[in-house]
PDB file of N, CA and C in Angstrom:
ATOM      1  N   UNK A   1     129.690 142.223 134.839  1.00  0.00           N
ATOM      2  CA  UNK A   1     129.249 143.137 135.877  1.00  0.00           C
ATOM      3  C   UNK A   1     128.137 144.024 135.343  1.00  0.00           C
ATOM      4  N   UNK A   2     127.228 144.197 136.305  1.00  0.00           N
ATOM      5  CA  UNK A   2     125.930 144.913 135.866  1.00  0.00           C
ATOM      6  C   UNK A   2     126.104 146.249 136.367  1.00  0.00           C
ATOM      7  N   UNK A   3     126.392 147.268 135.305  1.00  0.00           N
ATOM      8  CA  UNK A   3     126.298 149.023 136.164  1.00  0.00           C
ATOM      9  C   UNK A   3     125.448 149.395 135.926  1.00  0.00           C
ATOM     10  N   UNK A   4     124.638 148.952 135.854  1.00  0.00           N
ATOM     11  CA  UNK A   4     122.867 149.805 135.276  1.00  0.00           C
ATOM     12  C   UNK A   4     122.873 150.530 136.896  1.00  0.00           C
ATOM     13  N   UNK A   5     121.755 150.875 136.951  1.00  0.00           N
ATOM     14  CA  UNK A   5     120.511 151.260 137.909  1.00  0.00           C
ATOM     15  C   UNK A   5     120.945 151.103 139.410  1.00  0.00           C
ATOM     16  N   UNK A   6     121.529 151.421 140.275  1.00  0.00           N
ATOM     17  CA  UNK A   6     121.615 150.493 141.863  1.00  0.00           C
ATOM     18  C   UNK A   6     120.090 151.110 142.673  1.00  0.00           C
ATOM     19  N   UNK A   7     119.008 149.566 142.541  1.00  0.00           N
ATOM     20  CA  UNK A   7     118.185 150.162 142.924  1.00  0.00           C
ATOM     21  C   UNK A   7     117.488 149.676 144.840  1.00  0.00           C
ATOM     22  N   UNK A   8     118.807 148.844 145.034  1.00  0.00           N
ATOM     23  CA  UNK A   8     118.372 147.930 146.684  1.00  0.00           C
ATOM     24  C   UNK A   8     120.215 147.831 146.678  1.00  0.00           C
ATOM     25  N   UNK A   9     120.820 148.214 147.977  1.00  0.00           N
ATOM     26  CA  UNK A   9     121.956 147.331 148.623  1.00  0.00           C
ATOM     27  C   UNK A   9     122.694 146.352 147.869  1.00  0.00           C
ATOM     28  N   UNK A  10     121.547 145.200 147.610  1.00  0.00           N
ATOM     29  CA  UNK A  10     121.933 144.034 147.187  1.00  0.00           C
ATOM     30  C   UNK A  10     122.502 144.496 145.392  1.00  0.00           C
ATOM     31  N   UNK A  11     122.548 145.057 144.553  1.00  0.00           N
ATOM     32  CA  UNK A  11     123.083 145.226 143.719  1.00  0.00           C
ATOM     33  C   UNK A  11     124.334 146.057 143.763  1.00  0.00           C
ATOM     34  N   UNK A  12     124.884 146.242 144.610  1.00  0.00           N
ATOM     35  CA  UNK A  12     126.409 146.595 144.692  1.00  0.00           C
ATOM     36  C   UNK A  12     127.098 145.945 144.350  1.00  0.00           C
ATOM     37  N   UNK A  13     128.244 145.744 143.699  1.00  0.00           N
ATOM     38  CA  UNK A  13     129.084 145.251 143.754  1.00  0.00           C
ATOM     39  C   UNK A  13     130.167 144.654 144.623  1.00  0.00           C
ATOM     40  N   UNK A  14     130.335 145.627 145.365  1.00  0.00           N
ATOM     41  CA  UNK A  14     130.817 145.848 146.398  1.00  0.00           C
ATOM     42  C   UNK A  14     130.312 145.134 147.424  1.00  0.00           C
ATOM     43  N   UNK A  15     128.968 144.966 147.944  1.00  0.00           N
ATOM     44  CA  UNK A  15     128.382 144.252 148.479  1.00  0.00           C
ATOM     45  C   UNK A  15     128.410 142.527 148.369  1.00  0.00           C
ATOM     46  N   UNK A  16     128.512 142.868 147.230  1.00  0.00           N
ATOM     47  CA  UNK A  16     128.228 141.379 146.711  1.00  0.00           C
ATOM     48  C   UNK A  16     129.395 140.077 146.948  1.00  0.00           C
ATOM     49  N   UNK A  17     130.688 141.145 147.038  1.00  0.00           N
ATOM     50  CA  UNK A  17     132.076 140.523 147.129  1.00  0.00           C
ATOM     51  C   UNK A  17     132.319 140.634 148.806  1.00  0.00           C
ATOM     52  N   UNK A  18     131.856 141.140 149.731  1.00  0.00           N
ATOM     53  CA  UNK A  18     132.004 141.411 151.070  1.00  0.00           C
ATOM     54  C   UNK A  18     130.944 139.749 151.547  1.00  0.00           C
ATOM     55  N   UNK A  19     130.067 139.997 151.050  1.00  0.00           N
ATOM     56  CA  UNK A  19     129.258 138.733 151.099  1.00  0.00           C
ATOM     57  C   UNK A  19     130.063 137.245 150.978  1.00  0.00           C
ATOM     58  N   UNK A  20     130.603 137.499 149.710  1.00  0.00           N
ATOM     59  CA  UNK A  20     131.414 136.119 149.285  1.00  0.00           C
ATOM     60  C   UNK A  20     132.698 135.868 150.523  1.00  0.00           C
ATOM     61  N   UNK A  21     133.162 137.108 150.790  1.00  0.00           N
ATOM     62  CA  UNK A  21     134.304 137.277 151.757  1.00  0.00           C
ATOM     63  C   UNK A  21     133.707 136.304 153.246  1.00  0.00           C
ATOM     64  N   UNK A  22     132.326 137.181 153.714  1.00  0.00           N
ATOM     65  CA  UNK A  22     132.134 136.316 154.835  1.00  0.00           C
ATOM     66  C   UNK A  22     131.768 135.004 154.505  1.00  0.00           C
ATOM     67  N   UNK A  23     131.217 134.230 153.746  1.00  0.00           N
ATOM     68  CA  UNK A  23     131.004 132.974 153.182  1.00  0.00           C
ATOM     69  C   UNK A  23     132.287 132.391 153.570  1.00  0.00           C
ATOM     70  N   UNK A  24     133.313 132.984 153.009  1.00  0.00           N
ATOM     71  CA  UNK A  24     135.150 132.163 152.686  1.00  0.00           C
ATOM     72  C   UNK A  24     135.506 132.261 153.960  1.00  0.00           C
ATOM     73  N   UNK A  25     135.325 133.419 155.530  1.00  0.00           N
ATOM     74  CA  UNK A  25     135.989 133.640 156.752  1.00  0.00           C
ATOM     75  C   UNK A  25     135.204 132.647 157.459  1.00  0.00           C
ATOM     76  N   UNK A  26     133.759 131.926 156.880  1.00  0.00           N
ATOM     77  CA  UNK A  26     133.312 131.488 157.622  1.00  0.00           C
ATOM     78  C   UNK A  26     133.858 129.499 157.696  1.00  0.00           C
ATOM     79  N   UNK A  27     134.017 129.608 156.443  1.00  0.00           N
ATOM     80  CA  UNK A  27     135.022 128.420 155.949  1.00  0.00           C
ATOM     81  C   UNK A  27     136.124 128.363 156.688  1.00  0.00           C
ATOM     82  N   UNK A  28     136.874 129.288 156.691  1.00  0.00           N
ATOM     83  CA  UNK A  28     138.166 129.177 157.419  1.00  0.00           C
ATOM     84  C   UNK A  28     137.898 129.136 158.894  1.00  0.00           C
ATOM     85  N   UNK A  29     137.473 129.673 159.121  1.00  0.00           N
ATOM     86  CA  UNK A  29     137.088 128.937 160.693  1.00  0.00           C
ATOM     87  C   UNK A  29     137.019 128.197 161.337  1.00  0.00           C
ATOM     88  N   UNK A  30     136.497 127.046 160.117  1.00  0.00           N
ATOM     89  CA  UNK A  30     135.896 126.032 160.565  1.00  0.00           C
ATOM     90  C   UNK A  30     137.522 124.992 160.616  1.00  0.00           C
ATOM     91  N   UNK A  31     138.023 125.619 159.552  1.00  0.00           N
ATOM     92  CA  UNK A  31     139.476 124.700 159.795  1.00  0.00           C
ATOM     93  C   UNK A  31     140.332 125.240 160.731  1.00  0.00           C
ATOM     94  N   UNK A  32     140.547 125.918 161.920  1.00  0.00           N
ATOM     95  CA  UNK A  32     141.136 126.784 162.200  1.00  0.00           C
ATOM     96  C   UNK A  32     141.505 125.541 163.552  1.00  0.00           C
ATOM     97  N   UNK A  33     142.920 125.357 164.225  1.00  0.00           N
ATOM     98  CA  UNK A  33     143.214 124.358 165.216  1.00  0.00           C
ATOM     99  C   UNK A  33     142.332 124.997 166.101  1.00  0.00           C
ATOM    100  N   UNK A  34     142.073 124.430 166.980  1.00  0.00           N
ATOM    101  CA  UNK A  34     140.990 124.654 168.433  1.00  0.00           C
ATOM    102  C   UNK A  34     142.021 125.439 169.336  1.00  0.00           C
ATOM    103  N   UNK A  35     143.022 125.840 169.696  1.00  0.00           N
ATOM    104  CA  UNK A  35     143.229 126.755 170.295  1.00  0.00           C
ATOM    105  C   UNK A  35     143.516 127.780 169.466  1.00  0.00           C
ATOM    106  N   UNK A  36     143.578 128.146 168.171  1.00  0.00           N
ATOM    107  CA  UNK A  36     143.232 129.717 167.584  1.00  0.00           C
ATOM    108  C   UNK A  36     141.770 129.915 167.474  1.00  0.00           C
ATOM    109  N   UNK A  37     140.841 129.119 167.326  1.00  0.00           N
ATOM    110  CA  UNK A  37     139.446 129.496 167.447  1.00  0.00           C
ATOM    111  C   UNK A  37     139.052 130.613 168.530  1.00  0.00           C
ATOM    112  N   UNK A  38     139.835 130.018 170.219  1.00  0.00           N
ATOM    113  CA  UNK A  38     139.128 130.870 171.229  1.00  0.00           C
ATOM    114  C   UNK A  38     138.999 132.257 170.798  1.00  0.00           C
ATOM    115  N   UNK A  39     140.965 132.877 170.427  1.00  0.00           N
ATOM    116  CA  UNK A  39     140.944 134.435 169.930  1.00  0.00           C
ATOM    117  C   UNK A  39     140.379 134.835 169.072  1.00  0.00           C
ATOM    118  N   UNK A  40     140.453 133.806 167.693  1.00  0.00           N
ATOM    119  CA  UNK A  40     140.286 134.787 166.923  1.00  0.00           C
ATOM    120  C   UNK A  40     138.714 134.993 166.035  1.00  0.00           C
ATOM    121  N   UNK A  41     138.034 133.722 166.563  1.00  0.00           N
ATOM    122  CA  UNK A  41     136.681 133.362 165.685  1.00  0.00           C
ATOM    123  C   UNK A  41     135.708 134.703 166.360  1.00  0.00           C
ATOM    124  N   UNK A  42     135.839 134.721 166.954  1.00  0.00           N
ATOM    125  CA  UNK A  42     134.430 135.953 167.545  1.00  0.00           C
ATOM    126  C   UNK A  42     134.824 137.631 166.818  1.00  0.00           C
ATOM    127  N   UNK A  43     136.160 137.448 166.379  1.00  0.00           N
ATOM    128  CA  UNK A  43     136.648 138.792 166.366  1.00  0.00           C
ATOM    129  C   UNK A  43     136.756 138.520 164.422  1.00  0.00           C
ATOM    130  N   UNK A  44     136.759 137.383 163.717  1.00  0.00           N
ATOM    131  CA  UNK A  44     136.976 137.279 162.266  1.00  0.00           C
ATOM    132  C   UNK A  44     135.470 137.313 162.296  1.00  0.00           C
ATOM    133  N   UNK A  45     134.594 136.326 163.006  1.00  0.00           N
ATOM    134  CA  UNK A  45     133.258 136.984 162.578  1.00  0.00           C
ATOM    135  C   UNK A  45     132.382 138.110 162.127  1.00  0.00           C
ATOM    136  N   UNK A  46     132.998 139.205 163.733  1.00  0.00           N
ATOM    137  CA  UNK A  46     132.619 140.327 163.375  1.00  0.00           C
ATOM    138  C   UNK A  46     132.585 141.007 162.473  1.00  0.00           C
ATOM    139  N   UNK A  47     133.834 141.004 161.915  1.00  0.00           N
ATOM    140  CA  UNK A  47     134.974 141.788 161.101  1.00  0.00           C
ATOM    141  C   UNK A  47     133.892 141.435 159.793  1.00  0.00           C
ATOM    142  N   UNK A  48     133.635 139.870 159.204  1.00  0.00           N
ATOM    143  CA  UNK A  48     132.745 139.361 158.082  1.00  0.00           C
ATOM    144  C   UNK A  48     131.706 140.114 157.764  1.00  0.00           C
ATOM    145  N   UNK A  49     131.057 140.183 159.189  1.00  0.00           N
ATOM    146  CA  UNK A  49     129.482 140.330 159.375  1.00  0.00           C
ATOM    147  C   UNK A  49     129.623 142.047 159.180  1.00  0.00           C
ATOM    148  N   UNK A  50     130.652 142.661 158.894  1.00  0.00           N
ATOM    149  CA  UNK A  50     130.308 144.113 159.575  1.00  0.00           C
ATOM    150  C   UNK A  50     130.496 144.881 158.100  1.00  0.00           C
ATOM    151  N   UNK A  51     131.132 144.119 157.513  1.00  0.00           N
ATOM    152  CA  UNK A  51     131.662 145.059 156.112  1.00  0.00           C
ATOM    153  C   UNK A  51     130.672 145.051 154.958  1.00  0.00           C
ATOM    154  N   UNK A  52     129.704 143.467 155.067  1.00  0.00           N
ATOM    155  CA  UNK A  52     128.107 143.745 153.852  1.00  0.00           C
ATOM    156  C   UNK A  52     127.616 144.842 154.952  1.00  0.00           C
ATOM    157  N   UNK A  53     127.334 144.858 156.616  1.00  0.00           N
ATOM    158  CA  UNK A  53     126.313 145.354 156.901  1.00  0.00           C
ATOM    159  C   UNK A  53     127.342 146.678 156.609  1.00  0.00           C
ATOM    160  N   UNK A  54     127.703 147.722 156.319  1.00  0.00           N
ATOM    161  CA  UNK A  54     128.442 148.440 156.170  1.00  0.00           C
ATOM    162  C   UNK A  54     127.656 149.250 154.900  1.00  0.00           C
ATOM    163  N   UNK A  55     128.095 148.680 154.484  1.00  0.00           N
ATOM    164  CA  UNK A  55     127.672 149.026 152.431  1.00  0.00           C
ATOM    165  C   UNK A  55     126.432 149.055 152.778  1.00  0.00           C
ATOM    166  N   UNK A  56     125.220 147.736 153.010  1.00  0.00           N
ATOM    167  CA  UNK A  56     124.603 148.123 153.041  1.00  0.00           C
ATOM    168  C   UNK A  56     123.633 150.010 153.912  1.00  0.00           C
ATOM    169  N   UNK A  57     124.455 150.070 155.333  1.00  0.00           N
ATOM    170  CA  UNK A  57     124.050 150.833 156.003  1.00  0.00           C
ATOM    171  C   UNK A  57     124.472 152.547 155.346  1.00  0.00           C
ATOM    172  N   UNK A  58     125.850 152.212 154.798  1.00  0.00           N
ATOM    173  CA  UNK A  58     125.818 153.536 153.874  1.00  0.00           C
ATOM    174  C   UNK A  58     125.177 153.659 152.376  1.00  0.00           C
ATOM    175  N   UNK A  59     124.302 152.540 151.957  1.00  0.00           N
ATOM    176  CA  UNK A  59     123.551 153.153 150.661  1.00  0.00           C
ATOM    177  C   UNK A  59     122.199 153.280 151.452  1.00  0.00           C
ATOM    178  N   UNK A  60     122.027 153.172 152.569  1.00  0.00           N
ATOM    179  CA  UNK A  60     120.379 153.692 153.075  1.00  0.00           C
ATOM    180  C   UNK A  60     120.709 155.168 153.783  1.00  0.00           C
ATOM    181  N   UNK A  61     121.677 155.359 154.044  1.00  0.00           N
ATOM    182  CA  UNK A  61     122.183 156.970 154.272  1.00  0.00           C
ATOM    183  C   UNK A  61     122.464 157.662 153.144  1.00  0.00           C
ATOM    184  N   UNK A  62     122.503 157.046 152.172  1.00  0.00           N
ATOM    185  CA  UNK A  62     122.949 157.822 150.752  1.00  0.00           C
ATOM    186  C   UNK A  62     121.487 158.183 149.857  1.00  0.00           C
ATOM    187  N   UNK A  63     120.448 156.714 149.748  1.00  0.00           N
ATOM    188  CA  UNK A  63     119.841 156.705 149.317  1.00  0.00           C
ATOM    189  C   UNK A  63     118.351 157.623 150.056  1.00  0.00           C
ATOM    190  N   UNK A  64     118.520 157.524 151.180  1.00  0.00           N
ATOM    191  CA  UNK A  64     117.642 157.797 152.122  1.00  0.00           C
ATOM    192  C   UNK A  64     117.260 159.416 152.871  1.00  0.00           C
ATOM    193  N   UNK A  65     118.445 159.573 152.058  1.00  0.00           N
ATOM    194  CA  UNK A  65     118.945 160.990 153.000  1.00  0.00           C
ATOM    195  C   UNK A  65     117.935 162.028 152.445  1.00  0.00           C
ATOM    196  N   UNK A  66     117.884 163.243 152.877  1.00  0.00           N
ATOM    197  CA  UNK A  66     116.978 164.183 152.634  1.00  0.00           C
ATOM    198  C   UNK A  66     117.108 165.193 151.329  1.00  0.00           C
ATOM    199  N   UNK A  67     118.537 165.024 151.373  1.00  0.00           N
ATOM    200  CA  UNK A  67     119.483 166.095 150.468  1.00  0.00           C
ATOM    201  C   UNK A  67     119.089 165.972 148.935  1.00  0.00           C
TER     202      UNK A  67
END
């Protein structure tokens, strides 16, 4: 693990494993029987897609901020 410097989003750690996460939800999906797809694929997507954009959106409020 690299703790130097966090100088972009993309060097989080944290980030980096939320990433791998949606990669793996997006896998599972794909095996998922066709009647659990209807419920639950639009709502595991989100959930994937929301936690990098997350991290990322709080280190541009952190990094960005005025303070």
């Amino acid at each position: 693990m690299n703790y130097g410097p966090i100088k972009h989003f993309t060097d989080i750690e944290a980030w980096k494993l939320a990433r791998e996460l949606r990669i793996a939800v997006y896998k599972i999906i794909k095996k998922l029987p066709t009647e659990e797809k209807y419920d639950l694929v639009s709502q595991m997507r989100r959930a994937a897609i929301s936690c990098p954009a997350n991290i990322a959106e709080g280190y541009g409020r952190f990094h960005y901020s005025p303070c």
